[in-house]
Protein backbone atom coordinates (compact mmCIF):
# COMPACT_ATOMS: atom_id res chain seq x y z
CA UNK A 1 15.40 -51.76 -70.02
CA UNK A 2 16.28 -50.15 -66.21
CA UNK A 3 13.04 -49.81 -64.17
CA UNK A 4 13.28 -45.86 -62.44
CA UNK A 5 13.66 -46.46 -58.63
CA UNK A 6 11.04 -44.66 -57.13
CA UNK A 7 10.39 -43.41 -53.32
CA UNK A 8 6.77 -43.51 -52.36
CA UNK A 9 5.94 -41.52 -49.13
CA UNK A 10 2.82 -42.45 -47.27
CA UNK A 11 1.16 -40.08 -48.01
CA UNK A 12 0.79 -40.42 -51.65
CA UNK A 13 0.48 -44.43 -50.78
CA UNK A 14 -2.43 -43.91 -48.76
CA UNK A 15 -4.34 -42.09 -52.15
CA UNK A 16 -3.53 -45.48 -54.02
CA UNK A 17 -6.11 -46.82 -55.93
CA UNK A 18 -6.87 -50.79 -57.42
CA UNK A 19 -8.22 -50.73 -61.09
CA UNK A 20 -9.99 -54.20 -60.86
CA UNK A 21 -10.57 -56.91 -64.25
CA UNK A 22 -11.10 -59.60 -65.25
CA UNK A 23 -9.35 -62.35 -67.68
CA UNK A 24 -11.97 -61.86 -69.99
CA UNK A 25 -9.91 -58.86 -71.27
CA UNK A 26 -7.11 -60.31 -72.42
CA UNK A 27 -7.10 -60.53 -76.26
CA UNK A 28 -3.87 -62.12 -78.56
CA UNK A 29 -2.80 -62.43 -82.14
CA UNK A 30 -1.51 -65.83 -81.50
CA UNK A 31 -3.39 -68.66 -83.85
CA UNK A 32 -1.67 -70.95 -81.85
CA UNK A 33 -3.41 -69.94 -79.02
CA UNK A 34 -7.22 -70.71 -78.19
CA UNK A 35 -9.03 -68.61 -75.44
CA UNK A 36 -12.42 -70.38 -73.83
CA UNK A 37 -14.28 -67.30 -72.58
CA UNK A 38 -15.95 -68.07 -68.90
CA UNK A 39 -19.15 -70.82 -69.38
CA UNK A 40 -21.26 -72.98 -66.81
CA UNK A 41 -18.12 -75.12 -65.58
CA UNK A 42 -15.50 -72.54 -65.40
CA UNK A 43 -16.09 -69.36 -64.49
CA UNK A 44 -12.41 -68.11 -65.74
CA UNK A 45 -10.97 -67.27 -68.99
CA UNK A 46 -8.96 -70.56 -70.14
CA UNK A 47 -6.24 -70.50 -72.48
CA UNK A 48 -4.77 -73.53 -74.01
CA UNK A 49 -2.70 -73.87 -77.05
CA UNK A 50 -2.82 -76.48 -80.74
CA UNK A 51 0.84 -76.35 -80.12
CA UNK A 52 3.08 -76.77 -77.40
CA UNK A 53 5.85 -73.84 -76.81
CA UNK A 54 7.38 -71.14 -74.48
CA UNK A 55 6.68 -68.21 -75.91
CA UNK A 56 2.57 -67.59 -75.79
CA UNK A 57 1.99 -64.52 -75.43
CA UNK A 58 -2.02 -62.68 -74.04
CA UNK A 59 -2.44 -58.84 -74.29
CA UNK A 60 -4.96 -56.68 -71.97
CA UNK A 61 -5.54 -52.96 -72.29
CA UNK A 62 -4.43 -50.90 -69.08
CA UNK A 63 -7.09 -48.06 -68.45
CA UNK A 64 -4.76 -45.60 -66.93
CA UNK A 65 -4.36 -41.62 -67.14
CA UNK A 66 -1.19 -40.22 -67.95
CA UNK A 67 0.54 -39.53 -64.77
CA UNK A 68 -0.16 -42.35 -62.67
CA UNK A 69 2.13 -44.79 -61.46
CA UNK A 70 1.65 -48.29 -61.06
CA UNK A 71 2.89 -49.84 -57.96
CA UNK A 72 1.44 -53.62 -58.38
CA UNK A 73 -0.02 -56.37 -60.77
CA UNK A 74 -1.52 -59.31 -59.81
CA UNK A 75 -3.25 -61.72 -61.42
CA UNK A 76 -5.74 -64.70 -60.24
CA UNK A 77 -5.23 -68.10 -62.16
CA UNK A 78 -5.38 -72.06 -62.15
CA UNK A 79 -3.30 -74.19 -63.78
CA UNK A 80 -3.03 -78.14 -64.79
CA UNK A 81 0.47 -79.62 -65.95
CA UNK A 82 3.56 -78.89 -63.73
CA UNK A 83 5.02 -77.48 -66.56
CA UNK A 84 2.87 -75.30 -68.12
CA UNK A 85 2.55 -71.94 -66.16
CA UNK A 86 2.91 -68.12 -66.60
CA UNK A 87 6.63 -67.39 -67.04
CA UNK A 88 6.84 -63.52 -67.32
CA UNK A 89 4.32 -60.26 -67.09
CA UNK A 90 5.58 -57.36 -69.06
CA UNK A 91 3.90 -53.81 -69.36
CA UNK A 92 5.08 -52.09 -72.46
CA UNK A 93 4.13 -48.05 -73.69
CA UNK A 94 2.77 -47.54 -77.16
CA UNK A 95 2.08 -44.47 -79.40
CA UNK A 96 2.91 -45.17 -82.99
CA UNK A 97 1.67 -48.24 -83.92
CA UNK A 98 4.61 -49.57 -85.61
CA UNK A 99 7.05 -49.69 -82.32
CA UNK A 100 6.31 -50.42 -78.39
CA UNK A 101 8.63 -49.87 -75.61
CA UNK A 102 9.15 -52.34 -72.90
CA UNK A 103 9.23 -50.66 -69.48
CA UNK A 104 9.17 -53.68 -67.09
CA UNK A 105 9.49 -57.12 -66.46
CA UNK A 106 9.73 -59.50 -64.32
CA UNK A 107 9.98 -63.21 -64.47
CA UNK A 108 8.79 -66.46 -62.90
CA UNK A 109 9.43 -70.29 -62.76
CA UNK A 110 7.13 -73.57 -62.21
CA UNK A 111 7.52 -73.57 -58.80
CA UNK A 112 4.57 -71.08 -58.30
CA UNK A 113 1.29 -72.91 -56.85
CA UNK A 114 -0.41 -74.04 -58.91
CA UNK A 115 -3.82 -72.19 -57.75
CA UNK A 116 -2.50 -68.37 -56.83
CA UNK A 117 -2.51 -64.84 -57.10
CA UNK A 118 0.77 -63.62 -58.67
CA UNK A 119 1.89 -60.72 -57.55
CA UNK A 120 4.50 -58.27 -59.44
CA UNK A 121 5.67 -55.34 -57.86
CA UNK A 122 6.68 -52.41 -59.98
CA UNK A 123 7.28 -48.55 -59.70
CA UNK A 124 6.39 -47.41 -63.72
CA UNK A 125 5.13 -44.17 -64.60
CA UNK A 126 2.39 -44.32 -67.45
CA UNK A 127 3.36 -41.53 -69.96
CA UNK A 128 1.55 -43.41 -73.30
CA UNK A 129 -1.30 -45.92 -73.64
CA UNK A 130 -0.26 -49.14 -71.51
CA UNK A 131 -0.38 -52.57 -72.18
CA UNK A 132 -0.03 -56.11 -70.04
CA UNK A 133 1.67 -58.99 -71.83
CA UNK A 134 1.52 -62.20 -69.96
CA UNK A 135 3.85 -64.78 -71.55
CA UNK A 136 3.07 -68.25 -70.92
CA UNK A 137 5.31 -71.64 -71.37
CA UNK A 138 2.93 -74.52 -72.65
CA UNK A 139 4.76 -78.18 -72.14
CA UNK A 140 1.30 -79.94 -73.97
CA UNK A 141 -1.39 -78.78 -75.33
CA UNK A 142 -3.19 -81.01 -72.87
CA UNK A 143 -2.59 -78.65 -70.34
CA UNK A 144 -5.12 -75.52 -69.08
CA UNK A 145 -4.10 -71.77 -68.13
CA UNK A 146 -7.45 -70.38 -66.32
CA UNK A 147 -7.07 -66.71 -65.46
CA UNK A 148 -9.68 -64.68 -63.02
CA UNK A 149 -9.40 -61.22 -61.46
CA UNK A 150 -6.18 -59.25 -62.56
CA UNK A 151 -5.60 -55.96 -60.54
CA UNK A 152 -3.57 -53.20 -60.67
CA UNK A 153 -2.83 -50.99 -57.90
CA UNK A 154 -1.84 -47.22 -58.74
CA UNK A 155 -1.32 -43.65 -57.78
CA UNK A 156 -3.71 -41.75 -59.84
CA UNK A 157 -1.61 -38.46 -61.44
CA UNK A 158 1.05 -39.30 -59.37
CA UNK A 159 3.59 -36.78 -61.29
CA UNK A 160 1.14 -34.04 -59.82
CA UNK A 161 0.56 -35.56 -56.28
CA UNK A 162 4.67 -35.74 -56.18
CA UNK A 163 5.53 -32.63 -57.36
CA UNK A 164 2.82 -30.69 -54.49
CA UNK A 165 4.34 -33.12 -51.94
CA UNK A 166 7.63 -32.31 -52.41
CA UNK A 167 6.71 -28.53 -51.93
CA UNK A 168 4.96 -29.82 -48.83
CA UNK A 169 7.50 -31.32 -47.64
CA UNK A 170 10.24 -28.80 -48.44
CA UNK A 171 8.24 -25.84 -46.51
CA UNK A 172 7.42 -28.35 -43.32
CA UNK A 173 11.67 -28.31 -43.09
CA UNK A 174 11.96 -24.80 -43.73
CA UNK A 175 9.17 -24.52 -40.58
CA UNK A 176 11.49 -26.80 -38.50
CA UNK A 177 14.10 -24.72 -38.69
CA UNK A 178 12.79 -21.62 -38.23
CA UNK A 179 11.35 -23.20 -35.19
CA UNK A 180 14.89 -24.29 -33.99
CA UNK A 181 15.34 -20.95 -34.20
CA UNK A 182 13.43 -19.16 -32.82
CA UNK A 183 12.13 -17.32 -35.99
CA UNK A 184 8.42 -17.26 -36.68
CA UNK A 185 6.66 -16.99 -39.93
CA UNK A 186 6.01 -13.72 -39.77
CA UNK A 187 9.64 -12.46 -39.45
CA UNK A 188 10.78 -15.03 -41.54
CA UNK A 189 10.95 -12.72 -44.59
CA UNK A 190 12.32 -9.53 -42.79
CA UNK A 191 15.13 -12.25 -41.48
CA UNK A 192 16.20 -13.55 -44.99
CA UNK A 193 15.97 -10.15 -45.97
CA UNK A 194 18.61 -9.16 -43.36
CA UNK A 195 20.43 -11.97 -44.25
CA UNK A 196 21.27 -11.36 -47.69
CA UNK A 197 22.02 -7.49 -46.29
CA UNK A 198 24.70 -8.88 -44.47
CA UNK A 199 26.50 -10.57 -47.42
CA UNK A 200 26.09 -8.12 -49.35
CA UNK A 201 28.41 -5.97 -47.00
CA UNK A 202 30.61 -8.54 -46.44
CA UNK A 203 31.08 -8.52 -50.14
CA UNK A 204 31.42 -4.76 -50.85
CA UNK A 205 34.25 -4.56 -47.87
CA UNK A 206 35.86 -7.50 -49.29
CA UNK A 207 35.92 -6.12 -52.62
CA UNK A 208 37.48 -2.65 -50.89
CA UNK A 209 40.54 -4.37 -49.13
């Protein structure tokens, strides 16, 4: 898996968006794992786990239209134990329920605080249904994993926004250099037009000799 490099002009930054949830949403098939829903004394989703290991995995639903592009995750959590912590966020694509595609990832280690937002930045265009796999390492099952807000920032049918700023940004540079020389917009077709006269002359005499 090779994450697309993406540039991101500011313009289509400054239409960005944050799609804001909570832990509550995360959901997993794990029987290992236990997830305390938020109560009185903690107002966070806790996960802790009958058995220790490094491979507990939650799974949250990303809301997103086709198109977008999501440009950062980060996620709002407590944890007790030095080493038991959040080890790796993944976002994979799904259509047919029988496969999934993994289309980033990034890793951490237990030297994150251990009260912090984690932050992931990412460039990954959604083109199926998208979900957020947070994999945790559990040292005891002693140990707590309390998750609150998780955001994601994005750039709402960015494909679309891209493709009209290109153009955009294409006829500003053909304006520049009309304006360099000395050519305005309204004989900018009658120009061109002379233009390709020209070669076509310089063709036909060519062709002669």
């Amino acid at each position: 898996m090779s994450e697309q490099k993406i540039h991101i002009t500011r313009k289509l930054l400054s239409k960005r968006k944050s799609l804001l949830m909570h832990g509550v949403g995360f959901v997993t098939g794990d029987p290992t794992i236990e997830l305390s829903y938020p109560f009185t004394f903690h107002p966070g989703m806790q996960v802790t786990v009958t058995e220790p290991g490094d491979s507990k995995w939650i799974y949250m639903m990303l809301p997103l239209e086709m198109g977008s592009l999501i440009t950062d995750i980060k996620i709002a959590h407590h944890r007790t134990g030095l080493n038991s912590y959040i080890s790796l966020i993944r976002l994979i694509e799904q259509k047919e329920p029988i496969s999934a595609t993994v289309i980033y990832n990034e890793k951490f280690t237990n030297d994150i605080p251990s009260t912090c937002v984690i932050s992931s930045r990412c460039s990954t265009i959604v083109n199926k249904s998208i979900l957020l796999k947070v994999c945790m390492n559990f040292a005891s099952k002693d140990d707590i994993i309390e998750i609150g807000s998780v955001e994601i920032r994005y750039i709402p049918t960015y494909a679309t926004l891209s493709s009209i700023d290109k153009n955009e940004r294409i006829e500003e540079e053909q304006e520049q250099i009309f304006k360099f020389n000395g050519i305005s917009k309204e004989t900018e077709k009658p120009f061109l037009l002379e233009l390709f006269s020209q070669r076509k002359k310089k063709t036909i005499l060519t062709s002669k000799k």
